[in-house]
N, C-alpha and C. Protein backbone atom coordinates (compact mmCIF):
# COMPACT_ATOMS: atom_id res chain seq x y z
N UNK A 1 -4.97 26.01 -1.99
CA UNK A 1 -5.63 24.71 -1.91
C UNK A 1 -6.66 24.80 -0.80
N UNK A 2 -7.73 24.71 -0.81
CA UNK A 2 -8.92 24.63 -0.31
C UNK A 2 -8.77 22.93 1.03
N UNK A 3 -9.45 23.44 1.99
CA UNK A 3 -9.10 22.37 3.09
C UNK A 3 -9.76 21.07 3.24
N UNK A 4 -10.84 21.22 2.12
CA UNK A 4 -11.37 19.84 1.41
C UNK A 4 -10.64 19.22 1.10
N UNK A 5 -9.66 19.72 -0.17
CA UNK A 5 -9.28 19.21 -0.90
C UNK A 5 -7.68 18.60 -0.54
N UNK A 6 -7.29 19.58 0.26
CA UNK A 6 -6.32 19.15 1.64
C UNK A 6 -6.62 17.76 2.56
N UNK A 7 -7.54 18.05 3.32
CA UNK A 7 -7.99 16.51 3.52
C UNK A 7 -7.77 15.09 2.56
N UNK A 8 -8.49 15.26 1.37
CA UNK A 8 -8.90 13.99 0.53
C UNK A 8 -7.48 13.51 0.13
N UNK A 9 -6.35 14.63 -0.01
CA UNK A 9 -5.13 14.45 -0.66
C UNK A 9 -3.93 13.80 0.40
N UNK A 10 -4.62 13.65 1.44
CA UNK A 10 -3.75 13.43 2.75
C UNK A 10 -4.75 12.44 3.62
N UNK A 11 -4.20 10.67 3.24
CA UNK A 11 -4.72 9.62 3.66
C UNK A 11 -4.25 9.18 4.60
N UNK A 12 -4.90 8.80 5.56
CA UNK A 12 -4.58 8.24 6.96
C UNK A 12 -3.66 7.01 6.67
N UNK A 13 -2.31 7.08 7.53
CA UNK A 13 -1.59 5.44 7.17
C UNK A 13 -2.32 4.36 7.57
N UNK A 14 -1.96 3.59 6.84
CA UNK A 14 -2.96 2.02 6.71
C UNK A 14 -2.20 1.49 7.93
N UNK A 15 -2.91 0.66 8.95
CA UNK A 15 -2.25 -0.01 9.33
C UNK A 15 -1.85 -1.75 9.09
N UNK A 16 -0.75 -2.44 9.55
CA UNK A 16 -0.23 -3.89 8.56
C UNK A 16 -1.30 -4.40 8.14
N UNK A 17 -2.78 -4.48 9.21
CA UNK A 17 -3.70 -5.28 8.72
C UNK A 17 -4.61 -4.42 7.92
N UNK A 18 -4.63 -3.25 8.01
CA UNK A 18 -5.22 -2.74 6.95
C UNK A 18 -4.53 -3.05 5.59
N UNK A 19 -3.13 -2.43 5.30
CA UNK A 19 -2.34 -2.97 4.39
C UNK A 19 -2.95 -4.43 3.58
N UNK A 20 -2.94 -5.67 4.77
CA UNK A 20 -3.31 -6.24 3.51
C UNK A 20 -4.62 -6.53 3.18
N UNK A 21 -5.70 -5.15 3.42
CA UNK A 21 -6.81 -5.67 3.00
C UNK A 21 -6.86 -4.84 1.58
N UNK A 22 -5.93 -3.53 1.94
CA UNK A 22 -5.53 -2.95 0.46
C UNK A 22 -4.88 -3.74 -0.97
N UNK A 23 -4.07 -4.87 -0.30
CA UNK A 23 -3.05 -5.63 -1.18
C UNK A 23 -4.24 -6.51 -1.90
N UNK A 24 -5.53 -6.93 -1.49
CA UNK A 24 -6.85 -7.33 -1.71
C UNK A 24 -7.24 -6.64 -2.43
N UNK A 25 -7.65 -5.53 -2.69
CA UNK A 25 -8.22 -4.37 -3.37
C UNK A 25 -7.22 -4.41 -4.15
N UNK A 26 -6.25 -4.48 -4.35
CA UNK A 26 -4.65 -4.27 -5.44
C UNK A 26 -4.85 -5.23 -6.76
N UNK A 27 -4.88 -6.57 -5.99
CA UNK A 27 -5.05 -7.45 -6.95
C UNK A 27 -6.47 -7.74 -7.41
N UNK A 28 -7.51 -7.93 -6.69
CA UNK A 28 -8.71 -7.99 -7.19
C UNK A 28 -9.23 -7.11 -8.01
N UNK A 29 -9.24 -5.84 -7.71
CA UNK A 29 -9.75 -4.61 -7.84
C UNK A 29 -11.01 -4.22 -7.02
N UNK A 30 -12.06 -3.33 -7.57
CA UNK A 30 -13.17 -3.27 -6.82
C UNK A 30 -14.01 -4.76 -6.64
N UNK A 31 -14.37 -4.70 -5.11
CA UNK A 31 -14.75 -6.54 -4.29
C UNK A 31 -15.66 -6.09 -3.59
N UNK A 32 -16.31 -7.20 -3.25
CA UNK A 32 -17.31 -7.33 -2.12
C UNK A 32 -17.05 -7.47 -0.47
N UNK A 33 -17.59 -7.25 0.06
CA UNK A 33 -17.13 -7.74 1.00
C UNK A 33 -16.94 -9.73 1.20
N UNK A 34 -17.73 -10.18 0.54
CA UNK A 34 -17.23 -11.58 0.96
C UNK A 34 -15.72 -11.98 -0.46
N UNK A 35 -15.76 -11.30 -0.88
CA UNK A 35 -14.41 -10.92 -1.80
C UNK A 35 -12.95 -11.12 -1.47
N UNK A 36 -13.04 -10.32 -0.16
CA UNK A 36 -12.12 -9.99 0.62
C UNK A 36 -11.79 -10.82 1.56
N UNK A 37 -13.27 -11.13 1.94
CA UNK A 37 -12.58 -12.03 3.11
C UNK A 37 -12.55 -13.29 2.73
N UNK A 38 -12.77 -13.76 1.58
CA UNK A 38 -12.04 -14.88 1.05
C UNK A 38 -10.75 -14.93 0.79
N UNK A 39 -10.30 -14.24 0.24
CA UNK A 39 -9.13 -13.54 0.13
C UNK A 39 -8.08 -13.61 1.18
N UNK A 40 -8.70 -12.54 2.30
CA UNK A 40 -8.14 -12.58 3.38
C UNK A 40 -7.81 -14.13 4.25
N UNK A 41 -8.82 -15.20 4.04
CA UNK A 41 -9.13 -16.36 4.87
C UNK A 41 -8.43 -17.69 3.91
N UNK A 42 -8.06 -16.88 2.88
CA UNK A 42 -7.30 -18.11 2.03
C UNK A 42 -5.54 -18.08 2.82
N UNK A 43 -5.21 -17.07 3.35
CA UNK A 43 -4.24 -16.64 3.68
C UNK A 43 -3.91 -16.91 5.18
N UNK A 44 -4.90 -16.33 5.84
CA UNK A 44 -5.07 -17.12 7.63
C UNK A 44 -6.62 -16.97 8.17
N UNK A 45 -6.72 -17.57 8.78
CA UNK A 45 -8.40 -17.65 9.30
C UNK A 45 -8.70 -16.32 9.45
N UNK A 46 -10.11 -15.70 9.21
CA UNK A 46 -10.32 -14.50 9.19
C UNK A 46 -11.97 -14.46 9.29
N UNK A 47 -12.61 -13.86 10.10
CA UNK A 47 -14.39 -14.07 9.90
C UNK A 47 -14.37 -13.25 9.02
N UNK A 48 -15.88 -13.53 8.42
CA UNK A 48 -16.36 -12.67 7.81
C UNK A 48 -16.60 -11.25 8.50
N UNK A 49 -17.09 -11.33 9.47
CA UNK A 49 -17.44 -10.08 9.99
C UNK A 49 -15.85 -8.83 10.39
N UNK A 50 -15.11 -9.33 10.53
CA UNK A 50 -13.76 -9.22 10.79
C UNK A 50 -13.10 -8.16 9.48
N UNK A 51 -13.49 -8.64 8.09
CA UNK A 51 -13.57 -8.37 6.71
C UNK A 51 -14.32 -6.92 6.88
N UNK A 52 -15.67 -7.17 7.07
CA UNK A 52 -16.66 -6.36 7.36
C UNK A 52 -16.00 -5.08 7.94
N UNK A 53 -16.17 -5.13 9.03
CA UNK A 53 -15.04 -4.09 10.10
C UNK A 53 -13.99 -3.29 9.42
N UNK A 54 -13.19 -4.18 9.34
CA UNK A 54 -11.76 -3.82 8.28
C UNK A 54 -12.02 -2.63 7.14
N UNK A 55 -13.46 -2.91 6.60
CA UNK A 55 -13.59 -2.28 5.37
C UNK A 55 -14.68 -0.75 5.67
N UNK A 56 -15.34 -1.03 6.62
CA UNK A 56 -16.12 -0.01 7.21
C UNK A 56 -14.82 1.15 7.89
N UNK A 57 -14.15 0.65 8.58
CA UNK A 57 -13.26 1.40 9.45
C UNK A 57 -11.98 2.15 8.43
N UNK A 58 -11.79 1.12 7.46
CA UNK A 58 -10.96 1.83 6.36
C UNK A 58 -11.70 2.73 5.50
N UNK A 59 -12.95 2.74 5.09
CA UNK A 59 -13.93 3.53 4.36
C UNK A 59 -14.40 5.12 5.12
N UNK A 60 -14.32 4.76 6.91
CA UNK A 60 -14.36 5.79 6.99
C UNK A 60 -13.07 6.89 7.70
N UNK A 61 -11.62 5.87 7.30
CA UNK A 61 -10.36 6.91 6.91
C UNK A 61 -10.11 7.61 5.76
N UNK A 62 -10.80 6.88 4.96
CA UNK A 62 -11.31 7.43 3.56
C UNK A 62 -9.44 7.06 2.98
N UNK A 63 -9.65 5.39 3.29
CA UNK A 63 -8.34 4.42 2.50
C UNK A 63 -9.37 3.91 1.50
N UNK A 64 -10.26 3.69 1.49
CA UNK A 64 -11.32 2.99 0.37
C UNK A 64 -12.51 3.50 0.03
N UNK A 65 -13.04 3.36 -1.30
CA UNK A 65 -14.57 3.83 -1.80
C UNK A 65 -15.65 2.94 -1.62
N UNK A 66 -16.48 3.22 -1.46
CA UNK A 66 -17.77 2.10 -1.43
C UNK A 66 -19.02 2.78 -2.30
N UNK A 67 -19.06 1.61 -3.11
CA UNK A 67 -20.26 1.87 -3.68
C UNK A 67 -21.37 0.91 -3.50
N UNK A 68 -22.50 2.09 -3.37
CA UNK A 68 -23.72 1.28 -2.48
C UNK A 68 -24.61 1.46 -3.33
N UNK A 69 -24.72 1.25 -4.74
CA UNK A 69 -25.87 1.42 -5.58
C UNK A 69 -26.19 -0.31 -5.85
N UNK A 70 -25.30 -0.94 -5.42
CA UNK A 70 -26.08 -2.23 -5.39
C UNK A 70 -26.31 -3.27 -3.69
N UNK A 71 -26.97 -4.37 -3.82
CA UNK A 71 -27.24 -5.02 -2.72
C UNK A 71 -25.73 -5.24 -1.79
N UNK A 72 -24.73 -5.65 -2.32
CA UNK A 72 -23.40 -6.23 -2.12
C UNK A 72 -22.83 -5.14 -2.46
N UNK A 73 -22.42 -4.36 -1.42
CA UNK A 73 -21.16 -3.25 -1.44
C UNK A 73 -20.06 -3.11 -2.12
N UNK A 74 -19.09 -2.81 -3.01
CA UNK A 74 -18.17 -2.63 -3.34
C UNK A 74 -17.43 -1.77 -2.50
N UNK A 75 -16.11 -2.14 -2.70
CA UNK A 75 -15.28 -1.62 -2.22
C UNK A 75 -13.89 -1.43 -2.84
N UNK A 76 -13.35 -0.41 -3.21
CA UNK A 76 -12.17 -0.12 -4.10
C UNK A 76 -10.86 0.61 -3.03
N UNK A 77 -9.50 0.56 -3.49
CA UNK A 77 -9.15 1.01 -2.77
C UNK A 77 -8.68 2.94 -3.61
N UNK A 78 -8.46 3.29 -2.20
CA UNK A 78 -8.28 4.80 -2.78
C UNK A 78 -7.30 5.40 -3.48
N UNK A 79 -6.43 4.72 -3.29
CA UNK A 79 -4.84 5.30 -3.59
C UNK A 79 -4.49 3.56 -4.49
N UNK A 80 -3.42 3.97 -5.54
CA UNK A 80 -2.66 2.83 -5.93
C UNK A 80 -1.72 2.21 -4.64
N UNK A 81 -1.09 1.14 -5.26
CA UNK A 81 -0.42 0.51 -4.73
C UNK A 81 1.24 1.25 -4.82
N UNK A 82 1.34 1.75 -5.84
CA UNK A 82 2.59 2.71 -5.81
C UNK A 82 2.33 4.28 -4.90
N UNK A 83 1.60 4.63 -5.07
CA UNK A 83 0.77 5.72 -3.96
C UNK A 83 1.35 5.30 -2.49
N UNK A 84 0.56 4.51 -2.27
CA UNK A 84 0.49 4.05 -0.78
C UNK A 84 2.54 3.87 -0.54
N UNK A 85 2.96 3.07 -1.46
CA UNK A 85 4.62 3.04 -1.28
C UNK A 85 5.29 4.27 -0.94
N UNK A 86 4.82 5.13 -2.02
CA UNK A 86 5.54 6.32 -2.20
C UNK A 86 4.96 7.44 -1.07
N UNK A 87 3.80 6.90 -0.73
CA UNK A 87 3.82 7.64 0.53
C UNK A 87 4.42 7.41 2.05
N UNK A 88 4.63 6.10 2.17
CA UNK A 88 5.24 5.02 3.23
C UNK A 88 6.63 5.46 3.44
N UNK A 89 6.73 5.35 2.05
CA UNK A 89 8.22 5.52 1.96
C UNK A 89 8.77 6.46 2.42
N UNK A 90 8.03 7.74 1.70
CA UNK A 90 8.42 9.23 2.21
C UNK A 90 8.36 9.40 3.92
N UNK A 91 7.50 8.80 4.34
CA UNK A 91 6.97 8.70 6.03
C UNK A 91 8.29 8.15 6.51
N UNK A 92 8.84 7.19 6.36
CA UNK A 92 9.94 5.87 6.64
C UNK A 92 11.16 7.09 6.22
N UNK A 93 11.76 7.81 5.43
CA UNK A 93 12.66 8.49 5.10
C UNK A 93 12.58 9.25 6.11
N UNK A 94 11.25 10.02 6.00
CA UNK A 94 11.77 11.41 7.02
C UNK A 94 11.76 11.24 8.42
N UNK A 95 10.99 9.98 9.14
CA UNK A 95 11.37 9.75 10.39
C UNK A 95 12.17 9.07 11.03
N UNK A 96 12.35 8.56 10.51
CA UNK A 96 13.77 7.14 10.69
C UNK A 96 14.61 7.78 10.33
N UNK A 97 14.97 7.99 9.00
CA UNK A 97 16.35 8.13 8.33
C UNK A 97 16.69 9.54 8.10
N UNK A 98 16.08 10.27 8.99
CA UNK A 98 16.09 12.20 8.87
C UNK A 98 16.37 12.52 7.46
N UNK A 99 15.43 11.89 6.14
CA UNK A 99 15.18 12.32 4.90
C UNK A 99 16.58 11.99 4.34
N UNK A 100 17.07 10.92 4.42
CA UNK A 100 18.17 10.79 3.77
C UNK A 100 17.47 9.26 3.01
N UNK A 101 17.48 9.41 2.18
CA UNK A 101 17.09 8.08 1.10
C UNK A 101 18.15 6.89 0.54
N UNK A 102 19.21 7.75 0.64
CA UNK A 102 20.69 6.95 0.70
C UNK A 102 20.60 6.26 2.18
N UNK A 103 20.48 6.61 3.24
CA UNK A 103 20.50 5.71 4.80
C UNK A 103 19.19 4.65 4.46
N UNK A 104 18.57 5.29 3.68
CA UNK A 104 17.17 3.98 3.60
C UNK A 104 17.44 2.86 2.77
N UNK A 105 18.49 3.35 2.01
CA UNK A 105 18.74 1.83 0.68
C UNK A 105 19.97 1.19 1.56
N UNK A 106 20.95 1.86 1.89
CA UNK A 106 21.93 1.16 2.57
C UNK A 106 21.22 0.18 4.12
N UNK A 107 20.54 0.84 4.81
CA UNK A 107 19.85 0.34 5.47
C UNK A 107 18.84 -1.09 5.20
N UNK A 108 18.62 -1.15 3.96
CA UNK A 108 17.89 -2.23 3.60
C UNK A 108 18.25 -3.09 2.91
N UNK A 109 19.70 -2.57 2.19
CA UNK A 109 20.78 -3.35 1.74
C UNK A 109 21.89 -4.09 2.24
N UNK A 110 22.47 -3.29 3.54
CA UNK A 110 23.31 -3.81 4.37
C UNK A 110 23.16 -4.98 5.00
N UNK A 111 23.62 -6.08 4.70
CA UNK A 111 23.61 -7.01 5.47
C UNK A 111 22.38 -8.00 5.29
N UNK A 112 21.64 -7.75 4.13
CA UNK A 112 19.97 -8.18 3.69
C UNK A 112 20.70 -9.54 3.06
N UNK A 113 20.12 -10.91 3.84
CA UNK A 113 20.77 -11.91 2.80
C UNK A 113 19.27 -11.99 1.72
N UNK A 114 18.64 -11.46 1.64
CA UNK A 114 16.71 -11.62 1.48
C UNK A 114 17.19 -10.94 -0.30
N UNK A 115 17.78 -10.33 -0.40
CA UNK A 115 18.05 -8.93 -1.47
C UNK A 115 18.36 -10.52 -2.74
N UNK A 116 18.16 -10.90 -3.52
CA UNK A 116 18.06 -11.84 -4.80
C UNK A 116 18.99 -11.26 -6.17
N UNK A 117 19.84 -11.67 -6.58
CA UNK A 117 20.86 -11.75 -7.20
C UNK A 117 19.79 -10.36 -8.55
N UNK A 118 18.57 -11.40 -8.79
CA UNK A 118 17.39 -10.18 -9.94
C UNK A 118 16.99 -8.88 -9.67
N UNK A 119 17.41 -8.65 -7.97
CA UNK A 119 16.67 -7.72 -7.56
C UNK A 119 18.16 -6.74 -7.40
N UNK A 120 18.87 -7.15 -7.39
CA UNK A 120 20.05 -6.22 -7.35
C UNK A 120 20.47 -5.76 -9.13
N UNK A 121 20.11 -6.86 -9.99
CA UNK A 121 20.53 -6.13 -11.01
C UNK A 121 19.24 -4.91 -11.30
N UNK A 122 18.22 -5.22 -11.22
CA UNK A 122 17.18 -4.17 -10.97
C UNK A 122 17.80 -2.97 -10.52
N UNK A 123 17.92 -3.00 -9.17
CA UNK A 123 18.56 -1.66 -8.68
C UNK A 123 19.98 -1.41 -9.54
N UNK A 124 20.50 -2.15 -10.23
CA UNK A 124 21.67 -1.34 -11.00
C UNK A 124 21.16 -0.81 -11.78
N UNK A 125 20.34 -1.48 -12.77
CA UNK A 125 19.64 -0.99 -13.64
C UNK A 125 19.00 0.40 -13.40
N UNK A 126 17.93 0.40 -12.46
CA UNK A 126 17.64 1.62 -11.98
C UNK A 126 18.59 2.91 -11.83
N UNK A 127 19.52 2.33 -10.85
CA UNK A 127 20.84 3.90 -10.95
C UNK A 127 21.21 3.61 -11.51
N UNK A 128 21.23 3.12 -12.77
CA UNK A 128 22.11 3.72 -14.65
C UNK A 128 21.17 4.59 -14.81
N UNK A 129 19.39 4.05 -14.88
CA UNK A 129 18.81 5.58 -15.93
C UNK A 129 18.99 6.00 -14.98
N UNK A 130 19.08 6.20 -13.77
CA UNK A 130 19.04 7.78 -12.73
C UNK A 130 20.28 8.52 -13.26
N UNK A 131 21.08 8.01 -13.47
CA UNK A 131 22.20 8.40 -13.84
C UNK A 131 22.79 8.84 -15.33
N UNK A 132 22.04 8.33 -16.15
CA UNK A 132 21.30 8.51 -17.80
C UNK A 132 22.19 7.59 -18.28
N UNK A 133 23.11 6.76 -17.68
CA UNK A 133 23.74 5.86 -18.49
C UNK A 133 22.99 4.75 -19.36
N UNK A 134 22.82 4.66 -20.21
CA UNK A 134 22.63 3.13 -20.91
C UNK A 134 23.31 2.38 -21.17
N UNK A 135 23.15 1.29 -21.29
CA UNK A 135 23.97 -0.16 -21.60
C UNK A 135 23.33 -0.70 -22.99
């Protein structure tokens, strides 16, 4: 693997407020900058210029694309929204929980009154196919 291509494949972690300018890019898709920070300002006060920043500084971690073939910038994000998880996640496993993925569910299960009666049959559901059982 070539060290270009090493780079592009290995994205700088977002930080929370980056996060949710990605969760912006998630649901919108490719936006403007005043896109975003509507977005962002529907949620808590936020300048425009603030937006601005956010998206320049994430563009050049190379968390987002910009396309500049028109007046009003676009901006997409780089990675999915399952991407970014599955990379978090993996980060959150191996430093916290010394790569044990079982300490990460018990950990987020234990004692969670937050966890919703739907969201647990989910996770059963889930470890049946892990498990190839069907119902």
């Amino acid at each position: 693997m070539n060290v270009e291509r090493a780079k592009s494949t290995r994205l700088t972690r977002p930080t929370p407020s980056e996060l949710g300018v990605l969760r912006v890019l998630w649901r919108l898709g490719p936006a403007t900058v005043r896109d975003v920070h509507e977005a962002l300002n529907a949620r808590e006060p936020t300048g425009y210029t603030t937006a601005l920043k956010f998206l320049q500084i994430m563009h050049g971690k190379g968390l987002v694309e910009r396309d500049e073939s028109r007046r009003a910038h676009v901006y997409k994000a780089r990675l999915t929204q399952a991407q970014a998880q599955s990379q978090m996640t993996s980060q959150l496993v191996d430093g916290v929980f010394d790569g044990s993925t079982s300490k990460l569910v018990l950990s987020a299960l234990g004692g969670s009154s937050r966890t919703t009666p739907e969201e647990l049959a989910q996770i059963r559901e889930m470890l049946d196919r892990l498990d190839g059982v069907e119902k």
